[in-house]
PDB file of N, CA and C in Angstrom:
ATOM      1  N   UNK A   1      11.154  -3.785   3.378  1.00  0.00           N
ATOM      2  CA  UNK A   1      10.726  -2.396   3.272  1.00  0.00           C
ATOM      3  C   UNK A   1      10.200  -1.888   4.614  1.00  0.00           C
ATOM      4  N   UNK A   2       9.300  -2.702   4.937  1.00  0.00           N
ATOM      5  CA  UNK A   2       9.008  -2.541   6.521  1.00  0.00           C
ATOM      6  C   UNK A   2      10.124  -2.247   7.418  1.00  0.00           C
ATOM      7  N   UNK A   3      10.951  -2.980   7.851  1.00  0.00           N
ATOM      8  CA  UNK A   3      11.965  -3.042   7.997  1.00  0.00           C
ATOM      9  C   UNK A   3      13.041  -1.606   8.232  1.00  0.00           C
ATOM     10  N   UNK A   4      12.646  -1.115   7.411  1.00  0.00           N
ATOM     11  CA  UNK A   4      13.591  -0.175   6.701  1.00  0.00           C
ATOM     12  C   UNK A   4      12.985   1.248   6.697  1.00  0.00           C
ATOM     13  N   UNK A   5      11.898   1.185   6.858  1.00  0.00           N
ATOM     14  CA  UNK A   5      11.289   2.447   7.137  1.00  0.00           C
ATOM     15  C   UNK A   5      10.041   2.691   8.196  1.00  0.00           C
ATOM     16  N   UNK A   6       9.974   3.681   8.760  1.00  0.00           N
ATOM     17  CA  UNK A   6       9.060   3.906   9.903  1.00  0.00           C
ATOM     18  C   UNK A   6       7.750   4.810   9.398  1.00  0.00           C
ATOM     19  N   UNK A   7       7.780   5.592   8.411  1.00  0.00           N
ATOM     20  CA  UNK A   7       6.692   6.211   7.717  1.00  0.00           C
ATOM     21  C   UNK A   7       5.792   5.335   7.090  1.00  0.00           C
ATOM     22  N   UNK A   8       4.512   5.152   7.426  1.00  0.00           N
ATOM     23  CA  UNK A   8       3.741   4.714   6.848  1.00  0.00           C
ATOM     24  C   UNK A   8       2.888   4.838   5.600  1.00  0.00           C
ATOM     25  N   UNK A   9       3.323   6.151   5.316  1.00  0.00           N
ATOM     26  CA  UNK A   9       2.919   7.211   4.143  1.00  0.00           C
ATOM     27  C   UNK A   9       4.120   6.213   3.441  1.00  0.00           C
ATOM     28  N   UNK A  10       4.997   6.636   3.623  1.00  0.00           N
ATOM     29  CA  UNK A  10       6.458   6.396   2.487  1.00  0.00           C
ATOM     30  C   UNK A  10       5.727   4.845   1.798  1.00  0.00           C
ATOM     31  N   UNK A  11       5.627   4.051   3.363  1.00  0.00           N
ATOM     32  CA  UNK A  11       5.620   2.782   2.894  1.00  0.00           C
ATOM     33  C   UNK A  11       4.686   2.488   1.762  1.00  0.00           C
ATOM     34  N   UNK A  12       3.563   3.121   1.576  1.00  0.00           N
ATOM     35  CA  UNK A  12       2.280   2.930   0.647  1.00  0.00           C
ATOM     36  C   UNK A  12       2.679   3.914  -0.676  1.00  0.00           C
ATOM     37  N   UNK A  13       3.242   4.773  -0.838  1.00  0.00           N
ATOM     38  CA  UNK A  13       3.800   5.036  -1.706  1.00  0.00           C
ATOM     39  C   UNK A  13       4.692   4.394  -2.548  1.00  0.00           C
ATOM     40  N   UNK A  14       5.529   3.289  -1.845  1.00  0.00           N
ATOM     41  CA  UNK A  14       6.759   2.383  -2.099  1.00  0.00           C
ATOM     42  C   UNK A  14       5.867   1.223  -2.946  1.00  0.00           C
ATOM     43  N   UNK A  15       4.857   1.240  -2.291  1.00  0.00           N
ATOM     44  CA  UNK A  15       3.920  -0.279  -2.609  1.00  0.00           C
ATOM     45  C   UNK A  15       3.218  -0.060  -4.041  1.00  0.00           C
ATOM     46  N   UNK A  16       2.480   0.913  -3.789  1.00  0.00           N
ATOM     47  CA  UNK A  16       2.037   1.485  -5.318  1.00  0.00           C
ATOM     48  C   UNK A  16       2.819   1.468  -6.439  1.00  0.00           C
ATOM     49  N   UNK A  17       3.785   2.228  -6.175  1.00  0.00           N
ATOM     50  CA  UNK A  17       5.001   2.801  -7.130  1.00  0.00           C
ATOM     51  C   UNK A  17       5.495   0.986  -7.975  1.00  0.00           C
ATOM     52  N   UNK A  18       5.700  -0.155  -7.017  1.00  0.00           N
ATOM     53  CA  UNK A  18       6.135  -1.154  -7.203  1.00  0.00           C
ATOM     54  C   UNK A  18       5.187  -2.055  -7.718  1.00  0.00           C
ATOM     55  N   UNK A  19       4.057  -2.000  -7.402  1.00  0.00           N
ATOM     56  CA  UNK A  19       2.678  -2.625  -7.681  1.00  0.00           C
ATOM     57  C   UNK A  19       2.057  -2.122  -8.957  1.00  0.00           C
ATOM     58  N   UNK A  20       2.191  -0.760  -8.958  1.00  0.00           N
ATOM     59  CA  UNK A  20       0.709  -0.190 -10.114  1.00  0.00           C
ATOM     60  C   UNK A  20       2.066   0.777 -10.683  1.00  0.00           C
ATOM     61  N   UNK A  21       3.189   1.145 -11.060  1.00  0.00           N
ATOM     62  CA  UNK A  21       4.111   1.501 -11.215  1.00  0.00           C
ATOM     63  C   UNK A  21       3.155   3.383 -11.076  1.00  0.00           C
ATOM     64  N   UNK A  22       3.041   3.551 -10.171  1.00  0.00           N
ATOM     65  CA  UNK A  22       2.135   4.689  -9.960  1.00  0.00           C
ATOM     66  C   UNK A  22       2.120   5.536  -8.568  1.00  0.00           C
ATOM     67  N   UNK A  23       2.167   6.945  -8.488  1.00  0.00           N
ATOM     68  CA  UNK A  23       1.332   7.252  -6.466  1.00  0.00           C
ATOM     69  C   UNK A  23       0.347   7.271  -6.686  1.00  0.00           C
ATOM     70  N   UNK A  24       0.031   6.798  -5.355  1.00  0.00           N
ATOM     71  CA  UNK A  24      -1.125   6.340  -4.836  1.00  0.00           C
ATOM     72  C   UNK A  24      -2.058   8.094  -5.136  1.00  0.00           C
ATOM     73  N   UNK A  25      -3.299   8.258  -5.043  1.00  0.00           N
ATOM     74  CA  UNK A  25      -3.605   9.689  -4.681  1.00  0.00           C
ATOM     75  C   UNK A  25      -3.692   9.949  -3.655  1.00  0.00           C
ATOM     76  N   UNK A  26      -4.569  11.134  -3.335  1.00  0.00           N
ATOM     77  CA  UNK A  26      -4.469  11.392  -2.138  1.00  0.00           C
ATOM     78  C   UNK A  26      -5.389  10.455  -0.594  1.00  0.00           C
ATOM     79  N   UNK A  27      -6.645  10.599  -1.375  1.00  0.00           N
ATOM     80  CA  UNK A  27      -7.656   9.122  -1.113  1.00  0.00           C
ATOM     81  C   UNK A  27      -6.949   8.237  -0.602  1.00  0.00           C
ATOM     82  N   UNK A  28      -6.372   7.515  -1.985  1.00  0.00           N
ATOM     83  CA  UNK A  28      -5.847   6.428  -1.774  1.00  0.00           C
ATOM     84  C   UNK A  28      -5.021   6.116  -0.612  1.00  0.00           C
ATOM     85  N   UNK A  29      -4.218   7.113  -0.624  1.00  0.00           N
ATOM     86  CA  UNK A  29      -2.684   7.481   0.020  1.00  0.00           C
ATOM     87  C   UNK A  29      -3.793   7.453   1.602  1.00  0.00           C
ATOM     88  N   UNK A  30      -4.791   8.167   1.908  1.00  0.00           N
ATOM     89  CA  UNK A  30      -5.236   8.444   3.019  1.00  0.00           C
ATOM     90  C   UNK A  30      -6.010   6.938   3.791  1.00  0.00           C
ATOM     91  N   UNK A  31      -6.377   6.164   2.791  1.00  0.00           N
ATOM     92  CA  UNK A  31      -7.375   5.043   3.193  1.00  0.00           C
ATOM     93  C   UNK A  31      -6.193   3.961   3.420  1.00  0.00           C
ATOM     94  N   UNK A  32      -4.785   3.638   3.045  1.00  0.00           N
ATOM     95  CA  UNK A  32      -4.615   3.208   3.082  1.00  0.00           C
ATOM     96  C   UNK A  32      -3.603   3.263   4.561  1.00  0.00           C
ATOM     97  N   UNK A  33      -3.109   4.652   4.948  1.00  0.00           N
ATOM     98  CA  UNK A  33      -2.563   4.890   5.768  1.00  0.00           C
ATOM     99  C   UNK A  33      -3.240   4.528   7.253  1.00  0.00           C
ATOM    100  N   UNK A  34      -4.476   4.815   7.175  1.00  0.00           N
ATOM    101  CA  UNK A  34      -5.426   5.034   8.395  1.00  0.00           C
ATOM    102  C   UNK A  34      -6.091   3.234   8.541  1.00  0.00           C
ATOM    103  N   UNK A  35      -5.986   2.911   7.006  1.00  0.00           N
ATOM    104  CA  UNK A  35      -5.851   1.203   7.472  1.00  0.00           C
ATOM    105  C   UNK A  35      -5.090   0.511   8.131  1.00  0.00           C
ATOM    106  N   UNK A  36      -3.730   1.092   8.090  1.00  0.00           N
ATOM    107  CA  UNK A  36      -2.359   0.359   8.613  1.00  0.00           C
ATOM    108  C   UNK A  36      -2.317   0.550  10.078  1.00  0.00           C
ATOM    109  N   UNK A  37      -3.045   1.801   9.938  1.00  0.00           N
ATOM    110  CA  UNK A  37      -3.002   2.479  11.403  1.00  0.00           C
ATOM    111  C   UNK A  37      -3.752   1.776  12.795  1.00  0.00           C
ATOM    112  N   UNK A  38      -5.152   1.342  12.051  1.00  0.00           N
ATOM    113  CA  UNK A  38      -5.944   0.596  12.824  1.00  0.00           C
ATOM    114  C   UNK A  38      -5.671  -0.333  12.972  1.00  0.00           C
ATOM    115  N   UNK A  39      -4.375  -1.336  12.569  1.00  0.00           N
ATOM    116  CA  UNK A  39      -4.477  -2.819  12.687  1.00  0.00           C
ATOM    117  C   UNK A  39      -3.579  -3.082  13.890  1.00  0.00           C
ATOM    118  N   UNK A  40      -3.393  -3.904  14.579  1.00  0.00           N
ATOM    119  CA  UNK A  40      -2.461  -4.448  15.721  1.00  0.00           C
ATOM    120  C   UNK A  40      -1.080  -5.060  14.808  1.00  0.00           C
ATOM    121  N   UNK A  41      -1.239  -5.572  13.925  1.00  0.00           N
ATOM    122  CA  UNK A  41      -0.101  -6.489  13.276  1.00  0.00           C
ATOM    123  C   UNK A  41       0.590  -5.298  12.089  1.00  0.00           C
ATOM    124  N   UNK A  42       1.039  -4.241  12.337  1.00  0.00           N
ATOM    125  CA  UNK A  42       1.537  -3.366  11.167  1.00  0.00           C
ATOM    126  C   UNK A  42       2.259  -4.436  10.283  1.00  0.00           C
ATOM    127  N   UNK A  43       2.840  -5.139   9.892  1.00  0.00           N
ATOM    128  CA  UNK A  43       3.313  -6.138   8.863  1.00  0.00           C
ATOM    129  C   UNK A  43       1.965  -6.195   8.030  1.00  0.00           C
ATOM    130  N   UNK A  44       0.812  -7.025   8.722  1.00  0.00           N
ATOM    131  CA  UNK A  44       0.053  -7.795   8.144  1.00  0.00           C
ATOM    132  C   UNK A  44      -0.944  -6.914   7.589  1.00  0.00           C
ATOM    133  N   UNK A  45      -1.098  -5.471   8.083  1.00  0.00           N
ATOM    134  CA  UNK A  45      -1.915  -4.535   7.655  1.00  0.00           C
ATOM    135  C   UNK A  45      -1.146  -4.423   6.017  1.00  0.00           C
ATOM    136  N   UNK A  46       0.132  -4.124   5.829  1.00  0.00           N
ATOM    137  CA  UNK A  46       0.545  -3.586   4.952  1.00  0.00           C
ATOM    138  C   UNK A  46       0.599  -5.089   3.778  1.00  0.00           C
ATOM    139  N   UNK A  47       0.640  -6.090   4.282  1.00  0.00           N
ATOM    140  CA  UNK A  47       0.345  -7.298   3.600  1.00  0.00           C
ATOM    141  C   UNK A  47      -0.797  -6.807   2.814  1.00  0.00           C
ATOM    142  N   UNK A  48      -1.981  -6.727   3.471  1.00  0.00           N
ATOM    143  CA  UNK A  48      -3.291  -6.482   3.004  1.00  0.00           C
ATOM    144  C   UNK A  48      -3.475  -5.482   1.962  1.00  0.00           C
ATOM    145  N   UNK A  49      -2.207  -4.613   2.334  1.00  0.00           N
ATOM    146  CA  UNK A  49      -2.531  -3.605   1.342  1.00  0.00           C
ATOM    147  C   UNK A  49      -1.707  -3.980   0.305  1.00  0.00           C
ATOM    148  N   UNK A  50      -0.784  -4.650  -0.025  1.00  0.00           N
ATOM    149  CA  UNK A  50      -0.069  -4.871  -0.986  1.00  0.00           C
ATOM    150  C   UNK A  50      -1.367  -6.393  -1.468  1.00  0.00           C
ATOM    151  N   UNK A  51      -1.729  -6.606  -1.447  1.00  0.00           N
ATOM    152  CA  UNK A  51      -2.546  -8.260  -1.243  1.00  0.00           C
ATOM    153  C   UNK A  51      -4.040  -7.257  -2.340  1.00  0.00           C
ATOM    154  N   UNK A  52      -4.329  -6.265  -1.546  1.00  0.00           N
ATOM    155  CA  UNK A  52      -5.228  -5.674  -2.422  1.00  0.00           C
ATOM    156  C   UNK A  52      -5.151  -4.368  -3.475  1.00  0.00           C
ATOM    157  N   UNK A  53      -3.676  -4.288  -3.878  1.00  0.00           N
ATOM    158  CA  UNK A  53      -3.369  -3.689  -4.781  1.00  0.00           C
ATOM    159  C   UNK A  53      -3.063  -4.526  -6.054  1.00  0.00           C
ATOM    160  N   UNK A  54      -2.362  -5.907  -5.682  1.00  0.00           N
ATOM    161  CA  UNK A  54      -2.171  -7.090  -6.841  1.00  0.00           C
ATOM    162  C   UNK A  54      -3.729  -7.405  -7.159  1.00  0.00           C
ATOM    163  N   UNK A  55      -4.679  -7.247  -6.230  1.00  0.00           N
ATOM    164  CA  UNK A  55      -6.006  -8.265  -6.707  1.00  0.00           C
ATOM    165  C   UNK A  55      -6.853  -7.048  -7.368  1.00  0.00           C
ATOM    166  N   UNK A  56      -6.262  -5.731  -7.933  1.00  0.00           N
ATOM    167  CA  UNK A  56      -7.141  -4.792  -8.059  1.00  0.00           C
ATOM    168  C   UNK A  56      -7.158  -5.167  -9.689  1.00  0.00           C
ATOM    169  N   UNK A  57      -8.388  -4.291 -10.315  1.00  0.00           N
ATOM    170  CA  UNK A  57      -8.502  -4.408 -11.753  1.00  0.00           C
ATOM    171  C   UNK A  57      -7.820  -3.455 -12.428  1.00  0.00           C
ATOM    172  N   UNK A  58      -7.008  -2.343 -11.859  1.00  0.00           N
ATOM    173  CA  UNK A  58      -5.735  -1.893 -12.407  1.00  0.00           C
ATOM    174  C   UNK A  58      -5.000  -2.631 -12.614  1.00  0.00           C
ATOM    175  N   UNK A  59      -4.189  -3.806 -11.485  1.00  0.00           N
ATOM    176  CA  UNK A  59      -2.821  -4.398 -12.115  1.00  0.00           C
ATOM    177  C   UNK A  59      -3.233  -5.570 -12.790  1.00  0.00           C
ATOM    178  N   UNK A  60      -4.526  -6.297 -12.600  1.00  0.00           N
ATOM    179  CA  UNK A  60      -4.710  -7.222 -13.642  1.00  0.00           C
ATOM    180  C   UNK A  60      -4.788  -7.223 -15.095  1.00  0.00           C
ATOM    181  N   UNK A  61      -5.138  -5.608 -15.758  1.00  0.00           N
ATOM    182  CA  UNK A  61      -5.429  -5.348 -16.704  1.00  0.00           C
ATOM    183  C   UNK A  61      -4.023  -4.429 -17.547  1.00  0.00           C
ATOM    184  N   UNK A  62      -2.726  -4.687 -16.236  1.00  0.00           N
ATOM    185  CA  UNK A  62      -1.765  -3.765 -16.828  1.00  0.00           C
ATOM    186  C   UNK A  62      -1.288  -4.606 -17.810  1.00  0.00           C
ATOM    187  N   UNK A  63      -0.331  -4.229 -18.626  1.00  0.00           N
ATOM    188  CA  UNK A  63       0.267  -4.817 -19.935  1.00  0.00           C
ATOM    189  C   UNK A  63       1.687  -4.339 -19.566  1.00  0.00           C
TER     190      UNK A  63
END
């Protein structure tokens, strides 16, 4: 996915959508963008964010 796209918005939208079958809000959408933004390793930022969307108590509690 990385890979494949250069928007960092798109990408966290992609992650959600696949993760929490959901968009992100706007918050969300914003904290997570400006996280990716600050990191040196863009892969590993977006790791983190996919890493803390599985460990959230939304997808643990999905059915």
């Amino acid at each position: 996915l990385i890979s494949q796209q250069d928007d960092d918005r798109t990408i966290v939208i992609e992650l959600y959508l696949r993760t929490l079958s959901r968009q992100p809000s706007d918050d969300e959408l914003a904290t997570c963008v400006e996280y990716v933004r600050q990191g040196d390793d863009r892969r590993e930022a977006f790791e983190d964010v996919l890493w803390s969307l599985i460990n959230s108590t939304e997808f643990l509690h999905r059915r």
